[in-house]
Protein backbone atom coordinates (compact mmCIF):
# COMPACT_ATOMS: atom_id res chain seq x y z
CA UNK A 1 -24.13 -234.44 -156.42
CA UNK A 2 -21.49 -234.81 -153.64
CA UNK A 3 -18.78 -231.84 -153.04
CA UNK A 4 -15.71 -233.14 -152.50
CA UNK A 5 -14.37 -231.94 -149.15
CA UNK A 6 -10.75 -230.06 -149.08
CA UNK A 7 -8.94 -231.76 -146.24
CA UNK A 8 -6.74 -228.86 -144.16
CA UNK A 9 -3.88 -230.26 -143.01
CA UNK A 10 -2.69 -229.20 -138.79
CA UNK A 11 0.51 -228.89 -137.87
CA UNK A 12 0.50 -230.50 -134.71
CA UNK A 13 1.92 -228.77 -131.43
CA UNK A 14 3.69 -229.82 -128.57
CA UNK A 15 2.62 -228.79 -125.29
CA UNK A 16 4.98 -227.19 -123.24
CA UNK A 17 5.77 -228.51 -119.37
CA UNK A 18 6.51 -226.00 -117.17
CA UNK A 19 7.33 -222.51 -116.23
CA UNK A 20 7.14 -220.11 -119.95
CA UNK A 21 11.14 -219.21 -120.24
CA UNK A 22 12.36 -221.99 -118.14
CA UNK A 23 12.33 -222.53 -114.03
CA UNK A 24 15.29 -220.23 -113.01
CA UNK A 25 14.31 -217.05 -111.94
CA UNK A 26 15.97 -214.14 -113.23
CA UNK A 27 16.76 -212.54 -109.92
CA UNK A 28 15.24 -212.90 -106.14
CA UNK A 29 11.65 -211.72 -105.97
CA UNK A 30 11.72 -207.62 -104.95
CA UNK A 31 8.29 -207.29 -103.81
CA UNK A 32 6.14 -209.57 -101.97
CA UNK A 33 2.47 -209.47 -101.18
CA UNK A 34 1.54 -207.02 -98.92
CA UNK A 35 -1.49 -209.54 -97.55
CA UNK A 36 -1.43 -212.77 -96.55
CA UNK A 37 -3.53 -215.31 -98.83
CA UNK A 38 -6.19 -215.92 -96.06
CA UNK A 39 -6.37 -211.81 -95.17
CA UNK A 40 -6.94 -211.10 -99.21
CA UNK A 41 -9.99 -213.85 -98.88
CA UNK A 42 -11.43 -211.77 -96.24
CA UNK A 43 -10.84 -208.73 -97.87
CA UNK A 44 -12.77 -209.99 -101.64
CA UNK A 45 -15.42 -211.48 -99.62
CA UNK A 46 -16.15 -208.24 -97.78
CA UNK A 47 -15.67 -206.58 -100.82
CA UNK A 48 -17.85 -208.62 -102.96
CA UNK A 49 -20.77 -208.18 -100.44
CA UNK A 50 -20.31 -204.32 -100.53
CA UNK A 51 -20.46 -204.97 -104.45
CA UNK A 52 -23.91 -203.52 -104.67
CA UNK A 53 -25.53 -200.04 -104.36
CA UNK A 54 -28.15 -200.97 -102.55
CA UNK A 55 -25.81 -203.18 -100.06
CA UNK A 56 -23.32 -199.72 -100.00
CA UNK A 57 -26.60 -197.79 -98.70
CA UNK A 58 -28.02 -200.49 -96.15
CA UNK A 59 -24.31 -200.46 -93.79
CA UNK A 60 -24.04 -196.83 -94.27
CA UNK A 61 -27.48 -196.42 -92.64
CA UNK A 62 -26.28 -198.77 -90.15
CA UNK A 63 -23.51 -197.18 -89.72
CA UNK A 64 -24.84 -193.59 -89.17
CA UNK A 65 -27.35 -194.99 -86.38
CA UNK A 66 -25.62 -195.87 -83.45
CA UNK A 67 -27.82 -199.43 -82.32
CA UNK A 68 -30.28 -201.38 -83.50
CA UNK A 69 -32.59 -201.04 -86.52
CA UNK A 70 -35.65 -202.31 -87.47
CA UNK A 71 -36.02 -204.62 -90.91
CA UNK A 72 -39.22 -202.25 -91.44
CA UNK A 73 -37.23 -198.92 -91.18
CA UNK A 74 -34.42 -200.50 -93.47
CA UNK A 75 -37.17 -201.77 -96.26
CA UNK A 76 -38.95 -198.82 -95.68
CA UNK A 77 -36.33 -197.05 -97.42
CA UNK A 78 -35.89 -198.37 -100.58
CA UNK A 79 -38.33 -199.33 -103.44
CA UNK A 80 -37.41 -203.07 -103.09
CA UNK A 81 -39.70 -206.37 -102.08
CA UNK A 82 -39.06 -207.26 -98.51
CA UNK A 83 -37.62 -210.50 -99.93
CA UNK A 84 -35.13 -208.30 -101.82
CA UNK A 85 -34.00 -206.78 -99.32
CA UNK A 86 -33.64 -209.78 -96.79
CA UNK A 87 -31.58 -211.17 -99.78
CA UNK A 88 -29.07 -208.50 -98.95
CA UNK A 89 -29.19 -208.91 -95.40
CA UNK A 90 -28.20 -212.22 -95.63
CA UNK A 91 -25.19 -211.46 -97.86
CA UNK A 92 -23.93 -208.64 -95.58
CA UNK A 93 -24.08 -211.20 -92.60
CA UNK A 94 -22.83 -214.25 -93.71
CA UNK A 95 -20.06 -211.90 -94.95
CA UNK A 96 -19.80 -211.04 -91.68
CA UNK A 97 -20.53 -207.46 -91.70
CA UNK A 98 -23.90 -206.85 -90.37
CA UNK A 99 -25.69 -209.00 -87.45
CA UNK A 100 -29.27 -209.36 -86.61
CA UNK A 101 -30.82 -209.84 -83.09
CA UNK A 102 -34.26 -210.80 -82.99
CA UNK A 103 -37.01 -209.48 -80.70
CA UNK A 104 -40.40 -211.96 -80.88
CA UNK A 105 -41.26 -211.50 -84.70
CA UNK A 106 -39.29 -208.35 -85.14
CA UNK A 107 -35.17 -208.10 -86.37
CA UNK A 108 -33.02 -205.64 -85.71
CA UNK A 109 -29.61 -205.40 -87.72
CA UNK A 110 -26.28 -203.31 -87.03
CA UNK A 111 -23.15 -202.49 -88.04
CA UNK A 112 -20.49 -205.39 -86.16
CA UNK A 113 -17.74 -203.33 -84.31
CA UNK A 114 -15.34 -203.80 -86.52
CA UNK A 115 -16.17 -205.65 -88.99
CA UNK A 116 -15.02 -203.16 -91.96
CA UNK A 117 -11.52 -202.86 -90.39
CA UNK A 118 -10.20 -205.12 -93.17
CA UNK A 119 -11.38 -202.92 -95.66
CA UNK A 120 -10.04 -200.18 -93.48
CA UNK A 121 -6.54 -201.74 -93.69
CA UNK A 122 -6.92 -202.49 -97.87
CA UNK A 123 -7.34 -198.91 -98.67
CA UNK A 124 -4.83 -197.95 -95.87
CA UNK A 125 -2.16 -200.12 -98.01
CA UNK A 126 -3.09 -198.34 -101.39
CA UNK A 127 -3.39 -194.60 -100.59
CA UNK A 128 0.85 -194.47 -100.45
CA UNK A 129 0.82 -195.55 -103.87
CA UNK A 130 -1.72 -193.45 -105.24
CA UNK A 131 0.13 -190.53 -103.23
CA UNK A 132 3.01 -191.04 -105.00
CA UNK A 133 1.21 -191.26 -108.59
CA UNK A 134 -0.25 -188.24 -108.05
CA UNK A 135 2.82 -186.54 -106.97
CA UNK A 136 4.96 -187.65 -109.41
């Protein structure tokens, strides 16, 4: 035997055009960005390649050793496969941080001069704020 279905009935809603509250703005913006879109970009990118422990622990080791280091020293250090850790390697240079000079079948990565100075310039614009959160 059949049920007979209950049919719901649905209000039907109009979609609203536009800014929430209207187009005019309630005042002149106070505060503006302190980064420019294309500055933020570079900052999440570096960011998102520091994202990872392992990533953290490969540029400080880069950065503690003034030169060149071997791809065998850096695996040598962590319990990862080679491919792994070449995974990472890749991300921290095509995000620009790391770079890689080759000697016959042997790389050697380092730190770019520089390269965290974005970073740098991110924190540098929020430790006034949290200065004055703590002080207050």
């Amino acid at each position: 035997m059949a049920q007979k279905q209950e049919i719901i009935p649905v209000k039907e809603r109009k979609r609203r055009v536009g800014a929430v509250g209207g187009t005019a703005p309630c005042c002149p913006p106070a505060i503006r960005p302190a980064l420019q879109s294309e500055e933020a970009s570079v900052i999440a990118a570096q960011l998102r390649a520091l994202a990872d422990p392992t990533r953290v622990q490969i540029v400080t080791m880069l950065a503690r050793h003034a030169g060149e280091v071997c791809v065998c020293d850096i695996t040598s250090n962590f319990d990862l496969d080679q491919s792994t850790i070449s995974h990472h390697l890749r991300l921290l240079r095509q995000a620009g941080i790391i770079d890689v000079v080759r000697y016959g079948v042997w790389a050697y990565y380092f730190l770019r001069p520089g390269a965290l100075a974005p970073v740098r310039q991110l924190l540098r614009l929020l430790e006034p704020a949290h200065q004055e959160v703590e002080s207050a």
